[in-house]
N, C-alpha and C. Protein backbone atom coordinates (compact mmCIF):
# COMPACT_ATOMS: atom_id res chain seq x y z
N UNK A 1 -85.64 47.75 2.30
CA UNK A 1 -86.51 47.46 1.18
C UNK A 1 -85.77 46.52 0.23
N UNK A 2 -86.90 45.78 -0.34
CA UNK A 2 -86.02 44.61 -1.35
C UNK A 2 -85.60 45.07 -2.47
N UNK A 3 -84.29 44.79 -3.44
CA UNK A 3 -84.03 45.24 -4.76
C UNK A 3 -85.32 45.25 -5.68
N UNK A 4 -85.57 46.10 -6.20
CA UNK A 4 -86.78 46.58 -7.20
C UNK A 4 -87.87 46.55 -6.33
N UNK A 5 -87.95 46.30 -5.15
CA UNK A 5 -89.13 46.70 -4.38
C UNK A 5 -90.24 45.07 -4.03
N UNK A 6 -89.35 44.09 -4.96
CA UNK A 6 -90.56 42.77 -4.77
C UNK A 6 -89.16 42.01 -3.81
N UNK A 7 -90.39 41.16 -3.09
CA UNK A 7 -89.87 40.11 -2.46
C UNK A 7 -90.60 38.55 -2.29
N UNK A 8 -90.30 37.72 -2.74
CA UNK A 8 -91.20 36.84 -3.05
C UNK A 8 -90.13 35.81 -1.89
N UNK A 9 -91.78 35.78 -0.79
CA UNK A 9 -91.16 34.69 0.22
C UNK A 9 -92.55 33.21 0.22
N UNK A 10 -91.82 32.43 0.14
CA UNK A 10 -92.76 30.71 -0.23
C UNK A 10 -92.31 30.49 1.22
N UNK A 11 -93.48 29.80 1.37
CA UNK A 11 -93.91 29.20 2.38
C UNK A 11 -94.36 27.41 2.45
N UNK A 12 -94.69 26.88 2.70
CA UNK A 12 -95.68 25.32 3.46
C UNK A 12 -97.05 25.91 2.47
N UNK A 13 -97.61 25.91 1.46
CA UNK A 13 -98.83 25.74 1.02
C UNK A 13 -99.03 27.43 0.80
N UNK A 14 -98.12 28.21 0.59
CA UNK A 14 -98.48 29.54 0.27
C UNK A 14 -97.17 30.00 -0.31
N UNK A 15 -97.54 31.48 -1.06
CA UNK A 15 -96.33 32.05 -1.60
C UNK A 15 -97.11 33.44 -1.74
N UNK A 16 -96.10 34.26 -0.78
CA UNK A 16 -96.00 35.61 -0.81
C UNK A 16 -95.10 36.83 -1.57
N UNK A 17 -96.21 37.45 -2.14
CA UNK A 17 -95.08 38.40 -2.67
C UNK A 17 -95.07 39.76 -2.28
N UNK A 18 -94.40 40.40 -1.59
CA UNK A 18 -94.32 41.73 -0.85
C UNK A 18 -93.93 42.44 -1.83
N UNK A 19 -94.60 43.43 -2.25
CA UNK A 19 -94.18 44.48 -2.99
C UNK A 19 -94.80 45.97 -2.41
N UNK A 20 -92.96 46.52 -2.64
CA UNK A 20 -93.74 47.74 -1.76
C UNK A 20 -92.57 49.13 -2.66
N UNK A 21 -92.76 50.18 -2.19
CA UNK A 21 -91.99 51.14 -2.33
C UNK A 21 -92.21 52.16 -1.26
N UNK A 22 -91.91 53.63 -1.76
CA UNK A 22 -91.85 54.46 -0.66
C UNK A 22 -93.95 55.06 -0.87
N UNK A 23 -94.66 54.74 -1.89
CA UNK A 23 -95.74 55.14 -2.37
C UNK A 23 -96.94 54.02 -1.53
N UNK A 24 -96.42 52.73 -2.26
CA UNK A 24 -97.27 51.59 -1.81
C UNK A 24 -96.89 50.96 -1.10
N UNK A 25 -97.51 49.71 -0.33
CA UNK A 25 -97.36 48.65 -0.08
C UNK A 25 -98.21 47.62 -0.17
N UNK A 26 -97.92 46.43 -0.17
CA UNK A 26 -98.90 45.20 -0.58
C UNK A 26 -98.38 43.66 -0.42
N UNK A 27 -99.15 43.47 -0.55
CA UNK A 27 -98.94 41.66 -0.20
C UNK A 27 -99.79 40.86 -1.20
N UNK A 28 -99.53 39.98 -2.22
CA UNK A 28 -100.04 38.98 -3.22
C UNK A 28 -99.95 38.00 -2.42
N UNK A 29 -101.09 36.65 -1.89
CA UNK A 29 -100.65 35.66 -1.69
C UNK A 29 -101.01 35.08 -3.07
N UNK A 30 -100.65 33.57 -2.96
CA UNK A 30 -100.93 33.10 -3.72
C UNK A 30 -100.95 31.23 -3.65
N UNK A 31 -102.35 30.50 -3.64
CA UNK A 31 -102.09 29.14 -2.50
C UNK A 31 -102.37 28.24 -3.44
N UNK A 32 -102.27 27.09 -3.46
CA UNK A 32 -102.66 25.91 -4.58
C UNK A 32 -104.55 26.25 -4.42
N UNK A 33 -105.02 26.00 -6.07
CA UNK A 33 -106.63 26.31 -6.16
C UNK A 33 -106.97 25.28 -7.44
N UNK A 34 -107.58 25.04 -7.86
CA UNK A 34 -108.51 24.30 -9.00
C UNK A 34 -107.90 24.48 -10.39
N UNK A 35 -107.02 25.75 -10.83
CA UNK A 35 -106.49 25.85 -11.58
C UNK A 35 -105.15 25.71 -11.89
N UNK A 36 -104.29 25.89 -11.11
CA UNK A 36 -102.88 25.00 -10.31
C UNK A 36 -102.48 23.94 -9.86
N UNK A 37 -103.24 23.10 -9.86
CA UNK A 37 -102.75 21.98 -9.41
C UNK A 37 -101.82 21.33 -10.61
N UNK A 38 -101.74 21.49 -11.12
CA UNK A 38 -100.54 21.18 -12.65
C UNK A 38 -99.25 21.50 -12.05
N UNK A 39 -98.88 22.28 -11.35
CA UNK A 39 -97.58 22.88 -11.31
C UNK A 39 -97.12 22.36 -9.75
N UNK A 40 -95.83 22.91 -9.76
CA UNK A 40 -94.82 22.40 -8.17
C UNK A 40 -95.25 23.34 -7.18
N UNK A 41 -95.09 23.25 -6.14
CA UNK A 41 -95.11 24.39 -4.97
C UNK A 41 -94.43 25.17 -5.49
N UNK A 42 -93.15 25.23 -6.31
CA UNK A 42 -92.19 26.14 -6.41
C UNK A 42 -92.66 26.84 -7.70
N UNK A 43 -93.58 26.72 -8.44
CA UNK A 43 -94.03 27.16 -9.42
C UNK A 43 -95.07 27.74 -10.01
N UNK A 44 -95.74 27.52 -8.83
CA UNK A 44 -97.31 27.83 -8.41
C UNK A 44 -97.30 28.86 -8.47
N UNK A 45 -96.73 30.34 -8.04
CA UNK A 45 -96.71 31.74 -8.26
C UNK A 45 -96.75 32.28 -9.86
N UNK A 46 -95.52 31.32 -10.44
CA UNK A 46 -95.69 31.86 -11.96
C UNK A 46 -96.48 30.97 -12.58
N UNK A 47 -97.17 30.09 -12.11
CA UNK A 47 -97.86 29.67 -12.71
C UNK A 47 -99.55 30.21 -12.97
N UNK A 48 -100.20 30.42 -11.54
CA UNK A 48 -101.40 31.37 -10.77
C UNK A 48 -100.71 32.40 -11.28
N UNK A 49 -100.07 33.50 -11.66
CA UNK A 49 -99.69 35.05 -11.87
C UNK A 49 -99.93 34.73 -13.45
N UNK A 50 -99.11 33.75 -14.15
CA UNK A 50 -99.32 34.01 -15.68
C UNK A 50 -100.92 33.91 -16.20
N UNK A 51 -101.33 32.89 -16.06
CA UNK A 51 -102.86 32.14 -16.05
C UNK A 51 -103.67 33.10 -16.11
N UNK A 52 -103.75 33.83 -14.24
CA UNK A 52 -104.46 35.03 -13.88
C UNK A 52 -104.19 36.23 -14.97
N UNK A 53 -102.78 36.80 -15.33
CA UNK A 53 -103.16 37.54 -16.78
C UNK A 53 -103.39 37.18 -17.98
N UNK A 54 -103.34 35.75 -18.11
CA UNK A 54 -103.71 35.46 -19.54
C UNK A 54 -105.26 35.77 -19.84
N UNK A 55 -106.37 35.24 -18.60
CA UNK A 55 -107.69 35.01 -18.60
C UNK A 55 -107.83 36.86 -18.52
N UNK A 56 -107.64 37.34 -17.69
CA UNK A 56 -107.81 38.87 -17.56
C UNK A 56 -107.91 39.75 -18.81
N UNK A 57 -106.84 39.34 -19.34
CA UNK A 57 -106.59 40.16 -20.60
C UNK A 57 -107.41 39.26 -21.59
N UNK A 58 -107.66 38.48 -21.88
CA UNK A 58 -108.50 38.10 -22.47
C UNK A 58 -110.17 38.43 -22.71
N UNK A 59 -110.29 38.73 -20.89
CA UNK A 59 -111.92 39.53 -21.39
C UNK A 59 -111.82 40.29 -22.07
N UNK A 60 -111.23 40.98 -22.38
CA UNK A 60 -110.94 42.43 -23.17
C UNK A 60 -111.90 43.22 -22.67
N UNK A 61 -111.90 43.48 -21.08
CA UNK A 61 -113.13 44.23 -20.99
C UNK A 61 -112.35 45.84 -20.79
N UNK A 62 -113.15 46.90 -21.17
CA UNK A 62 -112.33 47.96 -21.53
C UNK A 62 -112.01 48.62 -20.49
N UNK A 63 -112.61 48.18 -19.51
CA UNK A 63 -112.19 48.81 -17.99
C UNK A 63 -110.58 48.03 -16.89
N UNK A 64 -110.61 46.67 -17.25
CA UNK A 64 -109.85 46.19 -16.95
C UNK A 64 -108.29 47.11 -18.19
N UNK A 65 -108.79 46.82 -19.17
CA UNK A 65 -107.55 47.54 -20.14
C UNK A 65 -106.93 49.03 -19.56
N UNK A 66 -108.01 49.73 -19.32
CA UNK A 66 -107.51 51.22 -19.05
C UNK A 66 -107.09 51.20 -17.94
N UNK A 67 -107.37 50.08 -16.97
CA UNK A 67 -106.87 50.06 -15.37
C UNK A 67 -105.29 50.16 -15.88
N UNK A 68 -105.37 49.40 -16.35
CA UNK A 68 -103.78 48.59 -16.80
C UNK A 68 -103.30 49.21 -17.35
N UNK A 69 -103.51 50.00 -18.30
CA UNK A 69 -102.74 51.17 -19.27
C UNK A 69 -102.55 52.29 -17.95
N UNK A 70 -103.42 52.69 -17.23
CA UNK A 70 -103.13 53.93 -16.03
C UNK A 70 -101.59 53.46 -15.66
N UNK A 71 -101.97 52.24 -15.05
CA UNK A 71 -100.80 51.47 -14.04
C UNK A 71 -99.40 50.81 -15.10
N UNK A 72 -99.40 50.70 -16.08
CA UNK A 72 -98.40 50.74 -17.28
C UNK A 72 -98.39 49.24 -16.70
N UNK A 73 -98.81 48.05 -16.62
CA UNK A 73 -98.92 46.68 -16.81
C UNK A 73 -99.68 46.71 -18.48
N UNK A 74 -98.68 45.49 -18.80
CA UNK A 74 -99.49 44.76 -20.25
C UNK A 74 -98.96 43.63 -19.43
N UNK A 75 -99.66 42.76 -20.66
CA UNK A 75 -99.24 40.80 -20.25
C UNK A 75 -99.43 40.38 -21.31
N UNK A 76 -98.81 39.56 -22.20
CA UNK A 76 -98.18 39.05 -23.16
C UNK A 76 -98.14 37.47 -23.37
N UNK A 77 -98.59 36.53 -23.68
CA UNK A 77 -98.29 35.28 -23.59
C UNK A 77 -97.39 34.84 -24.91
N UNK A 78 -96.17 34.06 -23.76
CA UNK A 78 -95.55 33.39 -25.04
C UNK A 78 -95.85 32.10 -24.96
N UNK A 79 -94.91 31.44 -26.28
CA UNK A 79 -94.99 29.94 -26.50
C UNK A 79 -94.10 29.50 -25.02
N UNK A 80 -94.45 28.39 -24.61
CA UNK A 80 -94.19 27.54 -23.97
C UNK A 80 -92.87 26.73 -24.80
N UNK A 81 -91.50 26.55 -23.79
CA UNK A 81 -90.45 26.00 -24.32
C UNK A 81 -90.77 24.76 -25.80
N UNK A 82 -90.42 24.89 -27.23
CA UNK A 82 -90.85 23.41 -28.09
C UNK A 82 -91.91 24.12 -28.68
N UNK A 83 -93.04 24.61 -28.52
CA UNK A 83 -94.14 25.63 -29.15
C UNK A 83 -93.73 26.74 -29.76
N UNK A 84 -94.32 26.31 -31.09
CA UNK A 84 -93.83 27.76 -32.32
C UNK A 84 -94.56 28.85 -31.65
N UNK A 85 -94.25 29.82 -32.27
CA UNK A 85 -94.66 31.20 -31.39
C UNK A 85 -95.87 31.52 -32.59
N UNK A 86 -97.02 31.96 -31.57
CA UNK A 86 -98.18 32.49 -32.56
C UNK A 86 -98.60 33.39 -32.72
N UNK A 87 -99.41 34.15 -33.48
CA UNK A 87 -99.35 35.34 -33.88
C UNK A 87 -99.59 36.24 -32.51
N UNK A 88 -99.64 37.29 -31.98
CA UNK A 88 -100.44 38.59 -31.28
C UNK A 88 -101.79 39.01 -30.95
N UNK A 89 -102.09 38.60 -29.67
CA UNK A 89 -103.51 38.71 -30.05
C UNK A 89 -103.64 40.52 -29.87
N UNK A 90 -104.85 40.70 -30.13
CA UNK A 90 -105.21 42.29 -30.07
C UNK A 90 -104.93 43.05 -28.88
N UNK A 91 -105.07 41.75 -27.47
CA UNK A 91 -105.42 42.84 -26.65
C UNK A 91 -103.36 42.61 -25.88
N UNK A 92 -102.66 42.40 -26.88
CA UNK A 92 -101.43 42.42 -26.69
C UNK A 92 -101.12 43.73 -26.64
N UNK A 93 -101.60 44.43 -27.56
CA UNK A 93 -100.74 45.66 -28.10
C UNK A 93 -101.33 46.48 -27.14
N UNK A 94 -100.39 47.80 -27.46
CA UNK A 94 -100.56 48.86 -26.42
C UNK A 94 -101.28 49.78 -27.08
């Protein structure tokens, strides 16, 4: 098993992330789409992973929240390197 349980293997036009433990297992792909094309092959994961929770958490829909509170994920956006940092939005907090 990989240290902390993730393993993030890139590929030719894909990027996998294996995450598993002795409970779960799973597989994230993650491939260039309409909203990525901004970023490198090599960047495309944190790029598609941040994005995907920024918009998520943003619905503030209350079912998505409590999923996430069960499973102890929050997501947080910061400033981008040069960008003052801005206030917190609501659905930051826990």
């Amino acid at each position: 098993m990989a240290e902390y349980g993730l393993t993030v293997k890139p590929s030719d036009g894909m990027t996998r992330i294996h995450a598993t433990c002795e409970h779960q297992s799973g597989l994230i792909y993650m491939v260039p789409a309409e909203r990525s094309w901004v970023c490198s092959n090599e960047l495309l994961p944190a790029h598609a992973l941040a994005g995907f929770f920024r918009e998520l958490t943003a619905l503030q829909d209350p079912q998505v929240r409590e999923l996430m509170r069960q499973w102890g994920i929050y997501y947080r956006q910061l400033p981008l390197e040069g960008e003052p940092p801005s206030k917190p939005e609501a659905a930051d907090s826990r």
